[in-house]
PDB file of N, CA and C in Angstrom:
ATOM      1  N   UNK A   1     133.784 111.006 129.394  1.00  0.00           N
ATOM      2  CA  UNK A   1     133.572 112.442 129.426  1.00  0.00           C
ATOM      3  C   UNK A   1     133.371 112.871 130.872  1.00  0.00           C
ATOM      4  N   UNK A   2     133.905 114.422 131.189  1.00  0.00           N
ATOM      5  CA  UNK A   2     134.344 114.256 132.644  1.00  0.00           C
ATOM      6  C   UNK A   2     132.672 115.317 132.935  1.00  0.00           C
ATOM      7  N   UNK A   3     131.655 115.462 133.519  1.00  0.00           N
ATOM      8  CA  UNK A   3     131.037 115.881 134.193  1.00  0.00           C
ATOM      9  C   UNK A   3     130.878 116.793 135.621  1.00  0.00           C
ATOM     10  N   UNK A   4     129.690 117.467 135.695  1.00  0.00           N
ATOM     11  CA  UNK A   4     129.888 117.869 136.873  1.00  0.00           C
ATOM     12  C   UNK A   4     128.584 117.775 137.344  1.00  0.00           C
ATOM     13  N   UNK A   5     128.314 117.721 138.762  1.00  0.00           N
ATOM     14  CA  UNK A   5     126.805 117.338 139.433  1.00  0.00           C
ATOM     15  C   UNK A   5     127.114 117.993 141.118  1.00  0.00           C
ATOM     16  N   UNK A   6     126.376 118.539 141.298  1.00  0.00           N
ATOM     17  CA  UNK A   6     126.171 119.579 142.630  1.00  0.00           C
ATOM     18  C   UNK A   6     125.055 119.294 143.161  1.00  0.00           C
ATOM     19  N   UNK A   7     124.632 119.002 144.205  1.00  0.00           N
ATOM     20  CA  UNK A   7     123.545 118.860 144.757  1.00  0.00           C
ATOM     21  C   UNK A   7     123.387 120.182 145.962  1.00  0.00           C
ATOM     22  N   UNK A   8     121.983 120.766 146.384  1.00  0.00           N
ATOM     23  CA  UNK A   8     122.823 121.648 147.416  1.00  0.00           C
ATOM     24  C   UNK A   8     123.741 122.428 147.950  1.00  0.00           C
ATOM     25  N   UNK A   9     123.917 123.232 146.672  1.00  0.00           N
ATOM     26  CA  UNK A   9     124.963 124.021 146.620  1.00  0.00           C
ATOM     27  C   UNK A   9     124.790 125.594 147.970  1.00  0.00           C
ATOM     28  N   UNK A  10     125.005 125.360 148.396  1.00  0.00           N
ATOM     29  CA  UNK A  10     125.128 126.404 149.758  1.00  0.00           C
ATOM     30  C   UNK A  10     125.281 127.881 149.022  1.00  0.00           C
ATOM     31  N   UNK A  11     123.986 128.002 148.371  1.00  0.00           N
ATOM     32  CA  UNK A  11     123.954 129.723 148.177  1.00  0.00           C
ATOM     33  C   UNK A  11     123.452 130.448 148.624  1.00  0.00           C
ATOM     34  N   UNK A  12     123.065 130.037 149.919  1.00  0.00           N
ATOM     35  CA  UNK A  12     122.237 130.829 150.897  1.00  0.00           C
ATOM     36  C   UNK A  12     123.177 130.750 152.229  1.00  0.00           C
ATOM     37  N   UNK A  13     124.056 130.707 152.006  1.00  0.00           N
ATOM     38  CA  UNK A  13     124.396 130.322 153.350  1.00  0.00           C
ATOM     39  C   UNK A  13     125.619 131.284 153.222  1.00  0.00           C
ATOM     40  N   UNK A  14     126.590 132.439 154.383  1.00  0.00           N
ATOM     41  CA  UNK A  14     127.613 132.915 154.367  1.00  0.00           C
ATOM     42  C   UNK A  14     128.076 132.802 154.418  1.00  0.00           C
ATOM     43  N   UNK A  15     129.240 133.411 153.514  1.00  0.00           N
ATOM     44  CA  UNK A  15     130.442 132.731 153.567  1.00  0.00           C
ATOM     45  C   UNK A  15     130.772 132.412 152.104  1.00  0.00           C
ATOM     46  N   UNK A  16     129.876 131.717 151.771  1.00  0.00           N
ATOM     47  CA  UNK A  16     129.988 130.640 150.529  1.00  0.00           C
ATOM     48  C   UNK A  16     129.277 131.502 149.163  1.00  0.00           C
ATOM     49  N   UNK A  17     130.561 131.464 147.522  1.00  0.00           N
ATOM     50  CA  UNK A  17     130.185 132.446 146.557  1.00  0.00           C
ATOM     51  C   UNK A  17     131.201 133.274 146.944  1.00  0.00           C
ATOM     52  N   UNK A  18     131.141 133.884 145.595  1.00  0.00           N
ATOM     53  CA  UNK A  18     130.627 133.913 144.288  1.00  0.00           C
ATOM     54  C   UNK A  18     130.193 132.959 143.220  1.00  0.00           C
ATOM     55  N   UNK A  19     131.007 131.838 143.924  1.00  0.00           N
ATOM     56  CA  UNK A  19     131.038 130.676 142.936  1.00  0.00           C
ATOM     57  C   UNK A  19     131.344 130.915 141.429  1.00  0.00           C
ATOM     58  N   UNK A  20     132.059 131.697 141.038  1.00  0.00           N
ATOM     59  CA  UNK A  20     133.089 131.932 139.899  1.00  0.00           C
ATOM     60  C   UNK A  20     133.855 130.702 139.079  1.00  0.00           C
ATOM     61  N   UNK A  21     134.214 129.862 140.086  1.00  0.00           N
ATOM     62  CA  UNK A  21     134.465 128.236 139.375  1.00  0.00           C
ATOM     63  C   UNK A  21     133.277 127.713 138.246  1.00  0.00           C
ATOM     64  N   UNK A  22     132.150 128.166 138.645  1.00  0.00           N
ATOM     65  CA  UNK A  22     130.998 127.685 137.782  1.00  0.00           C
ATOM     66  C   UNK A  22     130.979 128.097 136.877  1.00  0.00           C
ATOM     67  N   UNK A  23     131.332 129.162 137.193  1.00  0.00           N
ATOM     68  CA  UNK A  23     130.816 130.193 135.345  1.00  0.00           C
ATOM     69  C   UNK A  23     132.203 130.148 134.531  1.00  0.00           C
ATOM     70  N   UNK A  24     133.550 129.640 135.264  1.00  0.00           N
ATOM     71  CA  UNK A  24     134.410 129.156 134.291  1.00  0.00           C
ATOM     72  C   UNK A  24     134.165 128.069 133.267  1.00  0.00           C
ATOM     73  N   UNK A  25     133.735 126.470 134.361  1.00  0.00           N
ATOM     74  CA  UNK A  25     133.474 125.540 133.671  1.00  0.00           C
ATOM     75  C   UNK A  25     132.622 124.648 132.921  1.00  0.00           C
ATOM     76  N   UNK A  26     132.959 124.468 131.494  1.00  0.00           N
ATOM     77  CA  UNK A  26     132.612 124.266 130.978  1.00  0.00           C
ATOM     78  C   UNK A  26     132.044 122.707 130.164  1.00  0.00           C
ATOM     79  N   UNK A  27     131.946 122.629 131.433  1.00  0.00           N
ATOM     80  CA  UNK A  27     131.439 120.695 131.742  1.00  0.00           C
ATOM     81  C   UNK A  27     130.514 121.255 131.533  1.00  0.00           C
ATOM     82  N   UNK A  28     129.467 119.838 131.341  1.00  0.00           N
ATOM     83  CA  UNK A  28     127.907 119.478 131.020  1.00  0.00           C
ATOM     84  C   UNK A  28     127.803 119.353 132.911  1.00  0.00           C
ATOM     85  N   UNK A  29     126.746 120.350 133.404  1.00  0.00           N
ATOM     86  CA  UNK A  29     126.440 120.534 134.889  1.00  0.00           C
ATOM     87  C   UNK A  29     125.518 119.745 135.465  1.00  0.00           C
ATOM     88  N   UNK A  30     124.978 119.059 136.123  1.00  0.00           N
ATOM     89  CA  UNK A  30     123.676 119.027 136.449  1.00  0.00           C
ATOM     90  C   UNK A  30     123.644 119.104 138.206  1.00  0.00           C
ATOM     91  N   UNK A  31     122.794 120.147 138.539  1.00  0.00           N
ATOM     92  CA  UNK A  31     122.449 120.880 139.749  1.00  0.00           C
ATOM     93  C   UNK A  31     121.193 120.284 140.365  1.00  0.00           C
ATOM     94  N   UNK A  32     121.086 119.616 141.404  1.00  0.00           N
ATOM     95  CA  UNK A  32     119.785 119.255 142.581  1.00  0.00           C
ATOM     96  C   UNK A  32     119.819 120.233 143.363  1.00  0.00           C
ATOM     97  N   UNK A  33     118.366 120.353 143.733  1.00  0.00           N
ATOM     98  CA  UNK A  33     118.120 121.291 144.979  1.00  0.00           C
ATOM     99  C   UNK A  33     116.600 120.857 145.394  1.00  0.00           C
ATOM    100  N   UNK A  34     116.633 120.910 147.021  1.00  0.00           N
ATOM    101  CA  UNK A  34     115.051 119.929 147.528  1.00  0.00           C
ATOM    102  C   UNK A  34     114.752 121.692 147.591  1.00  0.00           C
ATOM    103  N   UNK A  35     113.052 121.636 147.411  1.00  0.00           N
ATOM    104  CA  UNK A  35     111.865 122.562 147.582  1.00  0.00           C
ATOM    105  C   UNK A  35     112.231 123.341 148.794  1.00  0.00           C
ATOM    106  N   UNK A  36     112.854 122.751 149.967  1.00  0.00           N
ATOM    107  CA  UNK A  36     112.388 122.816 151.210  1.00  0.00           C
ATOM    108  C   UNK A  36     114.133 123.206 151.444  1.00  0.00           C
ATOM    109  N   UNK A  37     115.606 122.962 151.017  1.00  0.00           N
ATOM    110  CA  UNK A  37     116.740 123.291 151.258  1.00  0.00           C
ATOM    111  C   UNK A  37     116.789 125.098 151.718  1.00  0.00           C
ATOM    112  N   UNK A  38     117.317 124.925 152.850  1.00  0.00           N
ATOM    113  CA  UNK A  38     117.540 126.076 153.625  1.00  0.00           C
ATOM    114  C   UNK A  38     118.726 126.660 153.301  1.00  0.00           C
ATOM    115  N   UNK A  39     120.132 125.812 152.978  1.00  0.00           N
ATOM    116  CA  UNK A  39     121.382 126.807 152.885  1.00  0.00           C
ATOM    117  C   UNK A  39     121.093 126.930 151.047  1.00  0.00           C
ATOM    118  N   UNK A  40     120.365 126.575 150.761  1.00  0.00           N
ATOM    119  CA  UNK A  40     120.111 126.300 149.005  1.00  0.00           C
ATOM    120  C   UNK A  40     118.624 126.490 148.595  1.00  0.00           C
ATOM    121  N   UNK A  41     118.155 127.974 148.918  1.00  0.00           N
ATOM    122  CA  UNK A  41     116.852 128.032 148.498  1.00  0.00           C
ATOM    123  C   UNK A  41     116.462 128.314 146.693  1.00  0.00           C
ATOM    124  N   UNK A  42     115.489 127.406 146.215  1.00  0.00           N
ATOM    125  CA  UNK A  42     115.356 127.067 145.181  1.00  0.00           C
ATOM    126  C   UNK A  42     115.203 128.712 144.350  1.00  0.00           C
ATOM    127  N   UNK A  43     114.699 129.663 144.605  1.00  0.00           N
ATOM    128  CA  UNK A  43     114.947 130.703 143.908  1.00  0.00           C
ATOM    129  C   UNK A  43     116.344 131.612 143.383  1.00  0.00           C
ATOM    130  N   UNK A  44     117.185 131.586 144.415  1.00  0.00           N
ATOM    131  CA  UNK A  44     118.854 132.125 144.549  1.00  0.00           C
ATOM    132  C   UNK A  44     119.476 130.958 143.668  1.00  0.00           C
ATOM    133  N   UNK A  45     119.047 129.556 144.135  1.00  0.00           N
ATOM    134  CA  UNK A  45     120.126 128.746 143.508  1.00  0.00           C
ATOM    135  C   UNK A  45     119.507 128.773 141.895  1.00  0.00           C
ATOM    136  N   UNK A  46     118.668 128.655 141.216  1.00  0.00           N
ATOM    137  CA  UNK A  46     117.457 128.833 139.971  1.00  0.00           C
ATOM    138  C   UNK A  46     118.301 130.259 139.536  1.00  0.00           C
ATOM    139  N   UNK A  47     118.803 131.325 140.367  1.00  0.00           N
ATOM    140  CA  UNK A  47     119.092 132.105 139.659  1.00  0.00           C
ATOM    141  C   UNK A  47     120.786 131.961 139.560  1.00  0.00           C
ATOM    142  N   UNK A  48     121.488 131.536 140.193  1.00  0.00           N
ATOM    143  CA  UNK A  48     123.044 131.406 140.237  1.00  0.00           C
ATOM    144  C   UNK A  48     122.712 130.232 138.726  1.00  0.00           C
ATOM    145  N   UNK A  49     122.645 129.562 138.730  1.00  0.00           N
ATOM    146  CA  UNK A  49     122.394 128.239 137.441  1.00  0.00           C
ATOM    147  C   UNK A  49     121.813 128.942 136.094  1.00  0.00           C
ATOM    148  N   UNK A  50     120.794 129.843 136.123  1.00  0.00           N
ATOM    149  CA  UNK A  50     120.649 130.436 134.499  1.00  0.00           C
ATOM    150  C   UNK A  50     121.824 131.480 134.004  1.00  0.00           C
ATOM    151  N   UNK A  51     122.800 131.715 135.260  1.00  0.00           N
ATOM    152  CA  UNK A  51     123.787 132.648 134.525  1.00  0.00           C
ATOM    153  C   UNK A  51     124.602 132.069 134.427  1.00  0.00           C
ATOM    154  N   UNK A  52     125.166 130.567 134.389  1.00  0.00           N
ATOM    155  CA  UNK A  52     126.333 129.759 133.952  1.00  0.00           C
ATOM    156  C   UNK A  52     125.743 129.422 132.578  1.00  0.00           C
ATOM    157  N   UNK A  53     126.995 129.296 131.925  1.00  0.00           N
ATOM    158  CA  UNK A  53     127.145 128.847 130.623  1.00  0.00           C
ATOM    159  C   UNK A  53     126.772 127.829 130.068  1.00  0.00           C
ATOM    160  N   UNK A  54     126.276 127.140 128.968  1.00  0.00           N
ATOM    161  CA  UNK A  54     125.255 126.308 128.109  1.00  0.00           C
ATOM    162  C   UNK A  54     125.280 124.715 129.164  1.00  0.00           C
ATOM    163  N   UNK A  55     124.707 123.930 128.884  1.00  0.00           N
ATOM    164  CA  UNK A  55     125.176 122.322 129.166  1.00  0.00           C
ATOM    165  C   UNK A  55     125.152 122.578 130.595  1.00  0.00           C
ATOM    166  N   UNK A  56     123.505 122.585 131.126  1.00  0.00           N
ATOM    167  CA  UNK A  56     123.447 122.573 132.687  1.00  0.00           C
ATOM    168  C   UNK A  56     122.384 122.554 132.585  1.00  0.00           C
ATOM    169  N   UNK A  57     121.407 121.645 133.660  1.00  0.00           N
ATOM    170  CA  UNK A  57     120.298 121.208 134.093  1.00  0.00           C
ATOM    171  C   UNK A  57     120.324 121.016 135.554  1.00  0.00           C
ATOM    172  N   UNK A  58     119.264 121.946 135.818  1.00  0.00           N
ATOM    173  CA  UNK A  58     118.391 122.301 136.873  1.00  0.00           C
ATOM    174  C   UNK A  58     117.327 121.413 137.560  1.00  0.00           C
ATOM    175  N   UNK A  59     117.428 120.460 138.744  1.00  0.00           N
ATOM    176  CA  UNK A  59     116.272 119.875 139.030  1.00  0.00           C
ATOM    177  C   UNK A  59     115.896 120.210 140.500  1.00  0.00           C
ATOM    178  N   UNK A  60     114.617 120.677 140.621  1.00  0.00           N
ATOM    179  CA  UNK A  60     114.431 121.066 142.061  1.00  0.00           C
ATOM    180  C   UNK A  60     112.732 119.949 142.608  1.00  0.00           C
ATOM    181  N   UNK A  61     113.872 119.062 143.693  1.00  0.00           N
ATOM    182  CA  UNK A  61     112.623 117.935 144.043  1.00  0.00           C
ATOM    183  C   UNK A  61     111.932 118.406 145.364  1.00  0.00           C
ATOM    184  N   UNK A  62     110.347 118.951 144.456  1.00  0.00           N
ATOM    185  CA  UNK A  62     109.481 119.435 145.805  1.00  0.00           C
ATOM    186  C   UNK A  62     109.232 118.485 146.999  1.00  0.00           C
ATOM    187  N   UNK A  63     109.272 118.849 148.132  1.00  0.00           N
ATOM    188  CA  UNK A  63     109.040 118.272 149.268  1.00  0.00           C
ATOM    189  C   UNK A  63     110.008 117.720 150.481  1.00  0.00           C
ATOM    190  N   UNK A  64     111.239 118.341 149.998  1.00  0.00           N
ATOM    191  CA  UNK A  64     112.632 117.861 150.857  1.00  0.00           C
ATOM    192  C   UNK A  64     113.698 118.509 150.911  1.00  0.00           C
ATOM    193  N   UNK A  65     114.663 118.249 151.781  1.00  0.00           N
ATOM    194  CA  UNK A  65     115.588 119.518 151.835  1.00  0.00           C
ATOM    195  C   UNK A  65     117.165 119.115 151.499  1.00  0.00           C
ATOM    196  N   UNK A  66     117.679 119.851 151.785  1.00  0.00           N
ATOM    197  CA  UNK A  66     119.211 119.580 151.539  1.00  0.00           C
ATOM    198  C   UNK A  66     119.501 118.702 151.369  1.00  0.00           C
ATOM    199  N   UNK A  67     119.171 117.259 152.791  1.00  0.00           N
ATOM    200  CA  UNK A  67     119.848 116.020 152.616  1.00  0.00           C
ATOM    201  C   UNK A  67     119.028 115.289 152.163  1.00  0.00           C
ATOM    202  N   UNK A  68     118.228 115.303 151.205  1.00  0.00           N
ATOM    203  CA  UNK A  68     117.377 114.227 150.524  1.00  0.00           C
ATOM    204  C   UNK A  68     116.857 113.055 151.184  1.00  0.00           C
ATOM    205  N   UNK A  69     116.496 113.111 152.296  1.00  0.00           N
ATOM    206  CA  UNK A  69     116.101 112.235 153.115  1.00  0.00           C
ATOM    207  C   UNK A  69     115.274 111.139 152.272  1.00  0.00           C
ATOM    208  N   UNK A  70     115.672 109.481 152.254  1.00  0.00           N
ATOM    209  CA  UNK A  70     114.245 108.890 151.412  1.00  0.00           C
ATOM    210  C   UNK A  70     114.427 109.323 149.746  1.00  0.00           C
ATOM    211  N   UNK A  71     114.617 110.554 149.330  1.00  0.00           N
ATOM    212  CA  UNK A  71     114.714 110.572 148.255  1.00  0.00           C
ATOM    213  C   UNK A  71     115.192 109.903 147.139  1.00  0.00           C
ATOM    214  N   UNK A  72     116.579 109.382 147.855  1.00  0.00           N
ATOM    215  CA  UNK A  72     117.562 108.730 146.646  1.00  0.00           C
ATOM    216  C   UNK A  72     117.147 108.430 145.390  1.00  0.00           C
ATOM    217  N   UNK A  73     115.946 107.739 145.614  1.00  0.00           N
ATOM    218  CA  UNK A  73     115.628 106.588 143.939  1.00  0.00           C
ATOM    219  C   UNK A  73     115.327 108.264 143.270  1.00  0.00           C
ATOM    220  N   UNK A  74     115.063 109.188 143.612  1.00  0.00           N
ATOM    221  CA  UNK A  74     114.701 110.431 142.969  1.00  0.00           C
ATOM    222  C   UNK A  74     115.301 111.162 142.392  1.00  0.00           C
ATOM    223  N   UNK A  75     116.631 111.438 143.319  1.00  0.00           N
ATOM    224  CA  UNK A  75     117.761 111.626 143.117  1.00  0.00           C
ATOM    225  C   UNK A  75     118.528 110.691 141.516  1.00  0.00           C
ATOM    226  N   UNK A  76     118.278 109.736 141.798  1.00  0.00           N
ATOM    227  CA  UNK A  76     118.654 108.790 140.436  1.00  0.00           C
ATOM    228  C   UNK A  76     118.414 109.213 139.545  1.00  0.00           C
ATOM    229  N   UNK A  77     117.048 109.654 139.411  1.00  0.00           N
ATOM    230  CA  UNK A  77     116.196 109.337 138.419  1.00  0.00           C
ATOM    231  C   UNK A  77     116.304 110.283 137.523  1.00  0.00           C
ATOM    232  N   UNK A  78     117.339 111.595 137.900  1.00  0.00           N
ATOM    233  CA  UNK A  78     118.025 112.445 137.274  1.00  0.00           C
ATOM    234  C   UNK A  78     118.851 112.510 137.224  1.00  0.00           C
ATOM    235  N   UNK A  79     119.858 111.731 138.056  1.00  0.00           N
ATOM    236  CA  UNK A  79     121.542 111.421 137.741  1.00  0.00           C
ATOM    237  C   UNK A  79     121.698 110.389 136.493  1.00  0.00           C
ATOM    238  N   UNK A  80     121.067 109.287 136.547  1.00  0.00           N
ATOM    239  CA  UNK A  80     121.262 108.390 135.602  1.00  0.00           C
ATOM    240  C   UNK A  80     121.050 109.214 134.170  1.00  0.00           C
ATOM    241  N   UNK A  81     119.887 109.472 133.910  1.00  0.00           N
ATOM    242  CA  UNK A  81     119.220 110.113 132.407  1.00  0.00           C
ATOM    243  C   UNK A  81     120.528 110.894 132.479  1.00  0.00           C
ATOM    244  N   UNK A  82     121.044 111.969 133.362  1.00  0.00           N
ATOM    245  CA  UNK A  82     122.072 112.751 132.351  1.00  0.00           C
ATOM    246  C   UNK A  82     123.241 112.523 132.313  1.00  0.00           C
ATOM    247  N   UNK A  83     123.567 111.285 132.920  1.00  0.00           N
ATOM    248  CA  UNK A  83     124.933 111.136 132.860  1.00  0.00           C
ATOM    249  C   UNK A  83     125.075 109.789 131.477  1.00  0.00           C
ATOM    250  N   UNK A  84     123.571 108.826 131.461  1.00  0.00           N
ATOM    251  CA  UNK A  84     123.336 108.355 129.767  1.00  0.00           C
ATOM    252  C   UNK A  84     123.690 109.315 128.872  1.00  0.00           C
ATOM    253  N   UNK A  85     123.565 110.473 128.901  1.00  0.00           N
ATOM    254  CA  UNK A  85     123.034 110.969 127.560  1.00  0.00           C
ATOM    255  C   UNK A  85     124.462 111.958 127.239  1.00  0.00           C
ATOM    256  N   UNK A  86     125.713 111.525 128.101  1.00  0.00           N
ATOM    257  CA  UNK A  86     126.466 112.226 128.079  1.00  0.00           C
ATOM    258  C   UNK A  86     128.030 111.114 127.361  1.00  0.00           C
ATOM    259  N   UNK A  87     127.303 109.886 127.902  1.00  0.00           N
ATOM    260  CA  UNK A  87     128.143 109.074 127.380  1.00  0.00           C
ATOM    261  C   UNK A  87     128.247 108.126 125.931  1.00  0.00           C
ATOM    262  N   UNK A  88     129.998 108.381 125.933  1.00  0.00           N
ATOM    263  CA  UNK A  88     130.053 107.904 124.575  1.00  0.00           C
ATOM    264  C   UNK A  88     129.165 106.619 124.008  1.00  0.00           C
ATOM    265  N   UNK A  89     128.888 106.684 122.713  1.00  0.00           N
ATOM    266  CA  UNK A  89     128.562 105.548 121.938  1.00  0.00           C
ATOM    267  C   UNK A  89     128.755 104.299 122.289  1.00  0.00           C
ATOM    268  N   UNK A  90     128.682 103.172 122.433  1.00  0.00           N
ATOM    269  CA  UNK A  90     129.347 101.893 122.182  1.00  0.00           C
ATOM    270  C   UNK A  90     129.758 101.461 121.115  1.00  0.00           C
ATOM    271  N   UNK A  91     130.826 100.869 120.590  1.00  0.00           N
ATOM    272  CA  UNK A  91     131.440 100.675 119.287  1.00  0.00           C
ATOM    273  C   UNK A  91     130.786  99.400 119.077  1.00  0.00           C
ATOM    274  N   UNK A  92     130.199  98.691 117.473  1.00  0.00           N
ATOM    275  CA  UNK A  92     129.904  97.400 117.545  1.00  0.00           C
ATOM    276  C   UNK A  92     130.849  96.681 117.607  1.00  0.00           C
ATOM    277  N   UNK A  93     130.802  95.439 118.546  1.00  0.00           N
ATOM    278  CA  UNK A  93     132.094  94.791 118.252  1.00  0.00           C
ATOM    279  C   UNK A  93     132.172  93.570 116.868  1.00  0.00           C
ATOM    280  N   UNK A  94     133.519  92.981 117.184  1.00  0.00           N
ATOM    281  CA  UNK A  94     133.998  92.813 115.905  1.00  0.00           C
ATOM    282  C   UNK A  94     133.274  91.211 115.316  1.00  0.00           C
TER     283      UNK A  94
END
């Protein structure tokens, strides 16, 4: 199943938007944004994400910015869970 995942989406920044691609597609989303992201401040981007369409999750990790400095295992720790819960079954084998 094909997904989509954005980290830091530059909605603060000019230039960049409407972002109209988003509110077309209709993938299962999941959106990062650090507390502290400057071209991606957590209120603008919190509001671009509740007006896209169903099958999208929002995670905003307090204390860091755009480039997740150190963060990674954090970063995981919400990529993994939704990209499990998106994938098919395993068939028993024979």
């Amino acid at each position: 199943m094909a997904v989509l995942a954005c980290s830091a989406l530059p909605v603060g920044f000019a230039g960049f938007g409407p972002f109209d691609e988003l509110r077309a597609c209709r993938l299962p989303k999941l959106f990062l944004a650090g507390s502290a992201a400057d071209i991606c401040p957590p209120p603008r981007f919190r509001e671009l994400v509740e007006a896209l369409p169903k099958q999208k999750t929002l995670a905003v990790l307090d204390g860091t910015d755009r480039f997740f400095h150190g963060r990674e295992p954090d970063l995981a720790s919400h990529i993994i869970p939704f990209v499990s819960r998106l994938r098919p079954a395993k068939r028993p084998g024979p």
